[in-house]
N, C-alpha and C. Protein backbone atom coordinates (compact mmCIF):
# COMPACT_ATOMS: atom_id res chain seq x y z
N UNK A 1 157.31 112.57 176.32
CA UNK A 1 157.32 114.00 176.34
C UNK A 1 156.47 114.53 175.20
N UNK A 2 156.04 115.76 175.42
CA UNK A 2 154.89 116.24 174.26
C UNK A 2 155.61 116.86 174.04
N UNK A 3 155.48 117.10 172.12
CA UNK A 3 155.64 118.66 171.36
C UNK A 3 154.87 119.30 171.71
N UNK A 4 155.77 120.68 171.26
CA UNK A 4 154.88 121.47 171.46
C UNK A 4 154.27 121.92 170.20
N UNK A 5 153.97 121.20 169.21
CA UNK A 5 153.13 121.59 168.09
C UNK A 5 151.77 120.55 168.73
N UNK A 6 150.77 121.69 168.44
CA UNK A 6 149.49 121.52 168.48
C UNK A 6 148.76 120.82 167.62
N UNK A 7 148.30 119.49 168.16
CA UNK A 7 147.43 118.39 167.29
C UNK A 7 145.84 119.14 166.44
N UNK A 8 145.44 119.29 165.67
CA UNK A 8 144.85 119.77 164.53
C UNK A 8 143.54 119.18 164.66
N UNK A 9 142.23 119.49 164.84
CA UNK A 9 141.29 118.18 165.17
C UNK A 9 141.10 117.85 163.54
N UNK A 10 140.43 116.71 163.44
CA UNK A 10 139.98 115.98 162.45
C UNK A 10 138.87 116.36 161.11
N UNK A 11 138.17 117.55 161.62
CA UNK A 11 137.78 118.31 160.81
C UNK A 11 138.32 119.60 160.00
N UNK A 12 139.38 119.80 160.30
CA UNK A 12 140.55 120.17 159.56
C UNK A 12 141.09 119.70 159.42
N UNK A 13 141.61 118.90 159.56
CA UNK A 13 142.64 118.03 159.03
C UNK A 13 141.44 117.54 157.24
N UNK A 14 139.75 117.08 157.61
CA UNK A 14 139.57 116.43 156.24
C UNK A 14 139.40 118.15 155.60
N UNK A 15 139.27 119.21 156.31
CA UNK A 15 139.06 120.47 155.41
C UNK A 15 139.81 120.54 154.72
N UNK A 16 141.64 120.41 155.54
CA UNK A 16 142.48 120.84 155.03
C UNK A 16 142.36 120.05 153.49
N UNK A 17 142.79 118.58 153.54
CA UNK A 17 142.54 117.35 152.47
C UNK A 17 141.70 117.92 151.30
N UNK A 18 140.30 117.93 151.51
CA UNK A 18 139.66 118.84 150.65
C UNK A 18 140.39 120.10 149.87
N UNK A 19 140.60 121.26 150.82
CA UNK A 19 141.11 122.18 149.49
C UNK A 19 142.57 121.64 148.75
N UNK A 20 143.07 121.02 149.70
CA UNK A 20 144.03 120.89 148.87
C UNK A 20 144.58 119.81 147.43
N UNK A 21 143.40 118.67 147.58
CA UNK A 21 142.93 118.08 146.52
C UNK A 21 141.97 119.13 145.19
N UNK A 22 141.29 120.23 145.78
CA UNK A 22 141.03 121.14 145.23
C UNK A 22 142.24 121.99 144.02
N UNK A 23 143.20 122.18 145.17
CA UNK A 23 144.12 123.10 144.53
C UNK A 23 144.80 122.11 143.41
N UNK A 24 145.38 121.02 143.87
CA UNK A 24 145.84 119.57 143.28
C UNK A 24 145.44 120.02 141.15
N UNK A 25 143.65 120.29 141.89
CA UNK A 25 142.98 119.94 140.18
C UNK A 25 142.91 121.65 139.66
N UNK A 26 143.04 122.38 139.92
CA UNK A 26 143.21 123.68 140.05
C UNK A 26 144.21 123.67 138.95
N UNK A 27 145.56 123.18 139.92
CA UNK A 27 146.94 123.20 138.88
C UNK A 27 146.97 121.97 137.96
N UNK A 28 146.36 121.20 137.94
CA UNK A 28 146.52 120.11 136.57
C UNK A 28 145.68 120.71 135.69
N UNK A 29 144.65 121.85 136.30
CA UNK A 29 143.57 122.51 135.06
C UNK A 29 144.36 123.00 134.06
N UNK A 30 145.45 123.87 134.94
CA UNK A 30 146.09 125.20 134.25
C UNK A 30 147.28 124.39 133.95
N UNK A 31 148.02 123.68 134.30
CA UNK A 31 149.25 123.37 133.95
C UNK A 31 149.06 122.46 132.67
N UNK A 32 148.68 121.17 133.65
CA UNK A 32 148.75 120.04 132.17
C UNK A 32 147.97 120.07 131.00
N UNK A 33 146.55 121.01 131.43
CA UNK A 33 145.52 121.11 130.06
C UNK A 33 145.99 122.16 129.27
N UNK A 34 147.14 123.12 129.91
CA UNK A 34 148.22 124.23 128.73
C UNK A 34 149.15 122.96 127.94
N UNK A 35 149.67 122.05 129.04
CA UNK A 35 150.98 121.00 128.24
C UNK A 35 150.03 120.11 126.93
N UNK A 36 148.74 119.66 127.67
CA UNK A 36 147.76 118.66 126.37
C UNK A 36 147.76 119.90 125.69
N UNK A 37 147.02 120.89 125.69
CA UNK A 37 146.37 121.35 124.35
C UNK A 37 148.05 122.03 123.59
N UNK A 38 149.26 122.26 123.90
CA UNK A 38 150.09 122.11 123.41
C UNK A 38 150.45 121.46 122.61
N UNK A 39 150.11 120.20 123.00
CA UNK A 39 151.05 118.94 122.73
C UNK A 39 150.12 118.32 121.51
N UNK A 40 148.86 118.74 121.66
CA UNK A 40 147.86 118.22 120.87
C UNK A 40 148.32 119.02 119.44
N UNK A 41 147.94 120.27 119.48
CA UNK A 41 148.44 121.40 118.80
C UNK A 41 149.55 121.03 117.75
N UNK A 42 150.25 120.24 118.50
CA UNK A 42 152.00 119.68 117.53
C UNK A 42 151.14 118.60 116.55
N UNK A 43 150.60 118.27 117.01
CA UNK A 43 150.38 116.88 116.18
C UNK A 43 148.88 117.25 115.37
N UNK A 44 148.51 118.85 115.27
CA UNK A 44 147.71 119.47 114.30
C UNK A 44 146.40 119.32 114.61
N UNK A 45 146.11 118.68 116.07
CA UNK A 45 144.55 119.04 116.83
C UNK A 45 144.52 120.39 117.31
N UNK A 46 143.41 121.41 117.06
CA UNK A 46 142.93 122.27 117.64
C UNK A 46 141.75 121.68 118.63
N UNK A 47 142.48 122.29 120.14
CA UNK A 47 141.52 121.68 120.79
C UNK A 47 140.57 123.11 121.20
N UNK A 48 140.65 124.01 120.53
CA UNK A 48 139.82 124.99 120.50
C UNK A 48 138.15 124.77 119.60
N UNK A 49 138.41 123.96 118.98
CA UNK A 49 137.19 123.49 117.98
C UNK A 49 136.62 122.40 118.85
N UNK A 50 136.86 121.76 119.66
CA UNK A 50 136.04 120.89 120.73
C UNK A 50 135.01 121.82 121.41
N UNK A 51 135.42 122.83 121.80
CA UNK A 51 134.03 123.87 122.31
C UNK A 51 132.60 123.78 121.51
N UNK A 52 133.04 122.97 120.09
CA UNK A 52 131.72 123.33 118.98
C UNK A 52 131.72 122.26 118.57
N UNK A 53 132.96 121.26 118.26
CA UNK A 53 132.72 120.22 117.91
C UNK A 53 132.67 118.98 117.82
N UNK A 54 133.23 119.12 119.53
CA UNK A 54 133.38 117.78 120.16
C UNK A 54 133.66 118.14 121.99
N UNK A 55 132.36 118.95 122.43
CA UNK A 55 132.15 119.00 123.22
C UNK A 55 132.63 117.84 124.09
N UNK A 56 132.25 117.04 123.84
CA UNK A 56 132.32 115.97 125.11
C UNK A 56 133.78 115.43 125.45
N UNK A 57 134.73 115.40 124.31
CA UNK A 57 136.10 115.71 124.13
C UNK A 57 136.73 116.30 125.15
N UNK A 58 136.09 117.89 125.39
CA UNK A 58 136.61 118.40 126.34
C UNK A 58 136.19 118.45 127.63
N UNK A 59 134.92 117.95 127.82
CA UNK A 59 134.04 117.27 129.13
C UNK A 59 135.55 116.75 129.74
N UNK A 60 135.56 115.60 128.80
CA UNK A 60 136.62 114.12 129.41
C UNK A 60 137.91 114.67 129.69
N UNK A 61 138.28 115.86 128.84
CA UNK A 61 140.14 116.14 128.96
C UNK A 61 139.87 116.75 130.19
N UNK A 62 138.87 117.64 130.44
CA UNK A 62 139.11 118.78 131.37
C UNK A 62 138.95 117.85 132.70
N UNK A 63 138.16 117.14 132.68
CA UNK A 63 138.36 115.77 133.90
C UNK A 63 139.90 115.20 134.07
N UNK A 64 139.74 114.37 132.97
CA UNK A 64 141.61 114.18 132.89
C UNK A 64 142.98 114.58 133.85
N UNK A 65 142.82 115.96 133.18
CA UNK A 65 143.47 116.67 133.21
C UNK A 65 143.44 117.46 134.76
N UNK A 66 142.17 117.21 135.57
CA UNK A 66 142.34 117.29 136.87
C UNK A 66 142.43 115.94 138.06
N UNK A 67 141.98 115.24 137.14
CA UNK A 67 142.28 113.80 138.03
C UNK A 67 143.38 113.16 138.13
N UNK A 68 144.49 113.53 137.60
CA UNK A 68 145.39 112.94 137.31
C UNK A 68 146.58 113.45 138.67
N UNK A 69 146.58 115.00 138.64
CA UNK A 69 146.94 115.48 139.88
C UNK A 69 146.60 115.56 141.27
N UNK A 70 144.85 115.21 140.78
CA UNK A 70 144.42 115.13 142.46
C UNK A 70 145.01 113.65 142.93
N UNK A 71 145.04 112.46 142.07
CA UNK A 71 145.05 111.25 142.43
C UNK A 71 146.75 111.11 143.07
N UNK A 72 147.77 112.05 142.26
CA UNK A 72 148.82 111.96 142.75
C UNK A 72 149.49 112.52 144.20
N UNK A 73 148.33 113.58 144.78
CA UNK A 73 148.44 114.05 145.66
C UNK A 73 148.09 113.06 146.56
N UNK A 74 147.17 112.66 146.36
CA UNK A 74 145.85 111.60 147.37
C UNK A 74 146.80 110.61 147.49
N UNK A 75 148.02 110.00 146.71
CA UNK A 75 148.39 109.05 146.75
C UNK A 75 150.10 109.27 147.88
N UNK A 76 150.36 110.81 147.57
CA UNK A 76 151.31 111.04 148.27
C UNK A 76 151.04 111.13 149.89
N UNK A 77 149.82 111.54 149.98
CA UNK A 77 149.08 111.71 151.13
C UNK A 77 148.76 110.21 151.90
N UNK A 78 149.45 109.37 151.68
CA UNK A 78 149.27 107.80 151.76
C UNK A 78 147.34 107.23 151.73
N UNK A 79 146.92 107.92 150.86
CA UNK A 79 145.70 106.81 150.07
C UNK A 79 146.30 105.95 149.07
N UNK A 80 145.30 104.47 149.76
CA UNK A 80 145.01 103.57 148.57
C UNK A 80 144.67 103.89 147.24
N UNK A 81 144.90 103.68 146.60
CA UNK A 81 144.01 102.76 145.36
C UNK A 81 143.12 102.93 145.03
N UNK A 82 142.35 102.10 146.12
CA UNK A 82 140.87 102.27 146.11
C UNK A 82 140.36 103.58 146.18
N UNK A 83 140.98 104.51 147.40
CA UNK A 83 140.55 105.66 147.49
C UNK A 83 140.61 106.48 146.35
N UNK A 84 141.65 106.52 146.00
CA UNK A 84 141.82 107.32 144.64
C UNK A 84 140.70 106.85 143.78
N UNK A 85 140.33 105.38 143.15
CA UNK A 85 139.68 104.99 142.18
C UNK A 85 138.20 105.65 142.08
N UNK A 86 137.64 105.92 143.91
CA UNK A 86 136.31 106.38 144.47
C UNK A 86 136.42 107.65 144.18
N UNK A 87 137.37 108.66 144.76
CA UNK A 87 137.53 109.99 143.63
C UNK A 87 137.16 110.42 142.46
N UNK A 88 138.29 109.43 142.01
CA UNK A 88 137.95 109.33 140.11
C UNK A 88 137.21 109.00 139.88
N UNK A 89 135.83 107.99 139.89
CA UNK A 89 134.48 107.62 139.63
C UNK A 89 133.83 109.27 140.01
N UNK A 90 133.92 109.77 140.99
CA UNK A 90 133.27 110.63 141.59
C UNK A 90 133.18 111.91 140.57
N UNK A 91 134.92 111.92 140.41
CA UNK A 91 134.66 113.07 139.31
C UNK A 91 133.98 112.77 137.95
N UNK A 92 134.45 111.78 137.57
CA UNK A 92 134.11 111.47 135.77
C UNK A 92 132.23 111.52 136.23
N UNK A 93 131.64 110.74 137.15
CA UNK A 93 130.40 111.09 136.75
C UNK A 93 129.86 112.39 136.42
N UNK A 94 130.50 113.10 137.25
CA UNK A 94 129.83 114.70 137.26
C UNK A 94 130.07 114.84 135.41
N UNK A 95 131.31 114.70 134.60
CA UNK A 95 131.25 114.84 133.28
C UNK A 95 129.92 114.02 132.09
N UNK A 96 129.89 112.44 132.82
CA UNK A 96 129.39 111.54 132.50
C UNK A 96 128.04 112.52 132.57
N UNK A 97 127.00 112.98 133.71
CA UNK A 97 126.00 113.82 133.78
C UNK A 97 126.23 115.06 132.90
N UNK A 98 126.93 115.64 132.67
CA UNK A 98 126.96 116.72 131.70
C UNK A 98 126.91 116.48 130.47
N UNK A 99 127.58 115.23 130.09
CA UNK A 99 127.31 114.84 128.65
C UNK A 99 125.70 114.59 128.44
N UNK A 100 125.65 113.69 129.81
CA UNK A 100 124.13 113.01 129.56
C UNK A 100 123.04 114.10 129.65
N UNK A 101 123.87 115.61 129.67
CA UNK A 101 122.44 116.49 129.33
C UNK A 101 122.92 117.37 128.17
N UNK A 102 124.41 117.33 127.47
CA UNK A 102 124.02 117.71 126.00
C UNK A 102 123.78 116.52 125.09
N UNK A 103 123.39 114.94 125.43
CA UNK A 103 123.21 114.34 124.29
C UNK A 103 121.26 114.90 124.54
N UNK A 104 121.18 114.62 125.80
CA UNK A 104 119.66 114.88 125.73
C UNK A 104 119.14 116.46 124.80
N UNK A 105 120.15 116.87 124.70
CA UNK A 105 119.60 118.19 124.24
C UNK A 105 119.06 118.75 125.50
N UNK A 106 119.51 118.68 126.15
CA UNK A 106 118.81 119.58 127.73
C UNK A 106 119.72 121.15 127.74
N UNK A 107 120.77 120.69 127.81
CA UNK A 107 122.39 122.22 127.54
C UNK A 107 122.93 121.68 126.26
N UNK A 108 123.62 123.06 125.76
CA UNK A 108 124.23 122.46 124.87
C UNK A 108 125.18 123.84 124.27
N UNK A 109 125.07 124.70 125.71
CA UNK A 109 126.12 126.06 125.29
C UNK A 109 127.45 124.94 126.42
N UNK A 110 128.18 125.78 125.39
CA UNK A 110 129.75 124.66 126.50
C UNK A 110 129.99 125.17 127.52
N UNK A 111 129.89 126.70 127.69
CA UNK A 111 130.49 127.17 128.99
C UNK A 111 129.39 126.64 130.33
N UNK A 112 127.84 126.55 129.92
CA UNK A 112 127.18 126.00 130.83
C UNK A 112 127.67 124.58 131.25
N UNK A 113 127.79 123.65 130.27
CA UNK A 113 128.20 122.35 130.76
C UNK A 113 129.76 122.45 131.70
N UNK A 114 130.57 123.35 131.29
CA UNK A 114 131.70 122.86 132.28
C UNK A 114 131.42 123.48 133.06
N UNK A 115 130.55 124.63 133.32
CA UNK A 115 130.08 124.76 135.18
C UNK A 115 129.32 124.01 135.48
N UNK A 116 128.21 123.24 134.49
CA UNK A 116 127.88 122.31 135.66
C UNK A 116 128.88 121.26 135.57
N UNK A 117 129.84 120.61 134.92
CA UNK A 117 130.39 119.79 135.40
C UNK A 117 131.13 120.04 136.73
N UNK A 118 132.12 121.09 136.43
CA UNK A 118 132.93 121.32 137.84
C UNK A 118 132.01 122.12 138.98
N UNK A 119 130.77 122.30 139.07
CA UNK A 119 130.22 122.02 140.33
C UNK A 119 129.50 121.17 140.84
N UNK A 120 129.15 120.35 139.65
CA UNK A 120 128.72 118.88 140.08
C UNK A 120 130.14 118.32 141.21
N UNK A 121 131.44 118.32 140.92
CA UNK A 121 132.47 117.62 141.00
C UNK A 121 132.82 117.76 142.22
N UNK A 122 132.39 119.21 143.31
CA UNK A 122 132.48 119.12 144.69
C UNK A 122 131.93 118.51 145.25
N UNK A 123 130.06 118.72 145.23
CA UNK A 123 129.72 117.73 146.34
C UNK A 123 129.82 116.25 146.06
N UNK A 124 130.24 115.89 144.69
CA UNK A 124 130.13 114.76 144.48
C UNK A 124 131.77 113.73 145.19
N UNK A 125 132.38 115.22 145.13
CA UNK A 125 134.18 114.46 145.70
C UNK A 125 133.75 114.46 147.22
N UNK A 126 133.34 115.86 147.88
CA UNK A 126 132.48 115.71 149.46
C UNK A 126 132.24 114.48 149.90
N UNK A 127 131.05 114.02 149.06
CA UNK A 127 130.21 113.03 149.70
C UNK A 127 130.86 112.06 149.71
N UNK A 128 132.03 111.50 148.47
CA UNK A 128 132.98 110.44 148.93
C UNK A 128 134.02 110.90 149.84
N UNK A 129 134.17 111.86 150.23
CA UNK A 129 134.97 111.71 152.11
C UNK A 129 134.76 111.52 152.68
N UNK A 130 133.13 111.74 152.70
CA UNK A 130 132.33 111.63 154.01
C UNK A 130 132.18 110.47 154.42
N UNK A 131 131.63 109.62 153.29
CA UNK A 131 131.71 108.22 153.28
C UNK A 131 133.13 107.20 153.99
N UNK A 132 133.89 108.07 153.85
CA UNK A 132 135.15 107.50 154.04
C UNK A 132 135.90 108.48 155.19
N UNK A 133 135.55 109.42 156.44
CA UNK A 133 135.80 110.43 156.54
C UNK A 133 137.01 110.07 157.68
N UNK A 134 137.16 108.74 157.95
CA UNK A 134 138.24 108.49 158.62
C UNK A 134 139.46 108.12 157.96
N UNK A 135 139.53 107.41 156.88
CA UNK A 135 140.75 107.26 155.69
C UNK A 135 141.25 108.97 155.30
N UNK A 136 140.46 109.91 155.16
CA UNK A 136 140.88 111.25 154.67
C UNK A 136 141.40 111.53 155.63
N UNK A 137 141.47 111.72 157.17
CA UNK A 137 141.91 112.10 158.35
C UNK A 137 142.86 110.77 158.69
N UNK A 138 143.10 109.92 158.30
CA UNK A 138 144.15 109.14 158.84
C UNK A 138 145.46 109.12 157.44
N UNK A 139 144.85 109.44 156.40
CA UNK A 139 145.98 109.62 155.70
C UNK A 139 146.92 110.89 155.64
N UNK A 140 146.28 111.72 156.29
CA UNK A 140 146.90 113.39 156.29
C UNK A 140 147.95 112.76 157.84
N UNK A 141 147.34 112.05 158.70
CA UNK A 141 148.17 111.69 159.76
C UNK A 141 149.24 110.66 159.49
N UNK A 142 149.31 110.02 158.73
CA UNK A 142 150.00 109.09 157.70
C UNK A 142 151.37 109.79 157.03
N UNK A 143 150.68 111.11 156.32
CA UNK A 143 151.53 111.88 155.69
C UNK A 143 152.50 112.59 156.55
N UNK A 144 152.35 113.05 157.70
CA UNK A 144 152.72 114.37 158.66
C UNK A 144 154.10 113.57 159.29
N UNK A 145 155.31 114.12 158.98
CA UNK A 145 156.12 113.45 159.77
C UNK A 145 156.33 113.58 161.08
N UNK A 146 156.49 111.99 161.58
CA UNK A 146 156.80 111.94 163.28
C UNK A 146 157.59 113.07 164.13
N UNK A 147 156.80 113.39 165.03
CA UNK A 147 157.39 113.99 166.28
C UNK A 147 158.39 113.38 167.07
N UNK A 148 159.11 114.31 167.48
CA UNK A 148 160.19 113.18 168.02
C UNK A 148 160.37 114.15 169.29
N UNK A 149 160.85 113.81 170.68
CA UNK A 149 160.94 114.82 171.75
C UNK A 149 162.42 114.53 171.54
């Protein structure tokens, strides 16, 4: 017997995946990088002086600090491992490239580097779904609990 809930095609289903790994790093931006720079704060780091004096410091936290939630989502969403690990490569390069253009002296205002980092960080998370665009659509089907008539 069929439900009557309506099957979702596969390109929403990886849309859906997408924003919501989006939102995932969204809230580890705002949540856990308020709990680090808190927590840092106790133990007498200003992580407000990384803007000037240890840029790359905050390259890496602000990565961190979103990878950590997307990977837990991705993982609730029944991805591997692996998948997650291809994520996380995906994002840190986009930082890895931003550093590698304030050591060059290419940028070297901060607010430019974390836009280009976090728009490096879409097409670069994109292109690893794409690569993989049936694991993103079979794990959202993975996740969705069984129908039952």
């Amino acid at each position: 017997m069929r439900s009557g809930r309506r099957r979702s095609s596969p390109a929403l289903d990886f849309l859906r995946h997408y924003v919501e790994m989006l939102v995932a790093m969204l809230l580890g931006m705002v949540v856990l990088g308020s709990a680090l720079a808190g927590l840092l704060t106790v133990v007498g780091v200003d992580v407000s002086d990384w803007r000037t004096e240890a840029l790359e410091l905050l390259l890496l936290g602000m990565t961190f600090t979103m990878t950590v939630p997307m990977v837990a989502w991705m993982r609730h969403r029944g991805h591997a491992w692996a998948r997650a690990g291809e994520m996380t490569a995906a994002m840190f390069f986009s930082s890895a490239a931003a550093i590698a253009l304030l050591w060059g002296g290419l940028v070297e205002d901060p607010d430019t580097l974390l836009g280009i980092q976090h728009v490096a960080m879409l097409p670069g998370m994109l292109a690893v779904m794409l690569l993989r665009f049936g694991d993103y659509v079979r794990a959202i089907e993975r996740a969705r609990p069984a129908v039952t008539a």
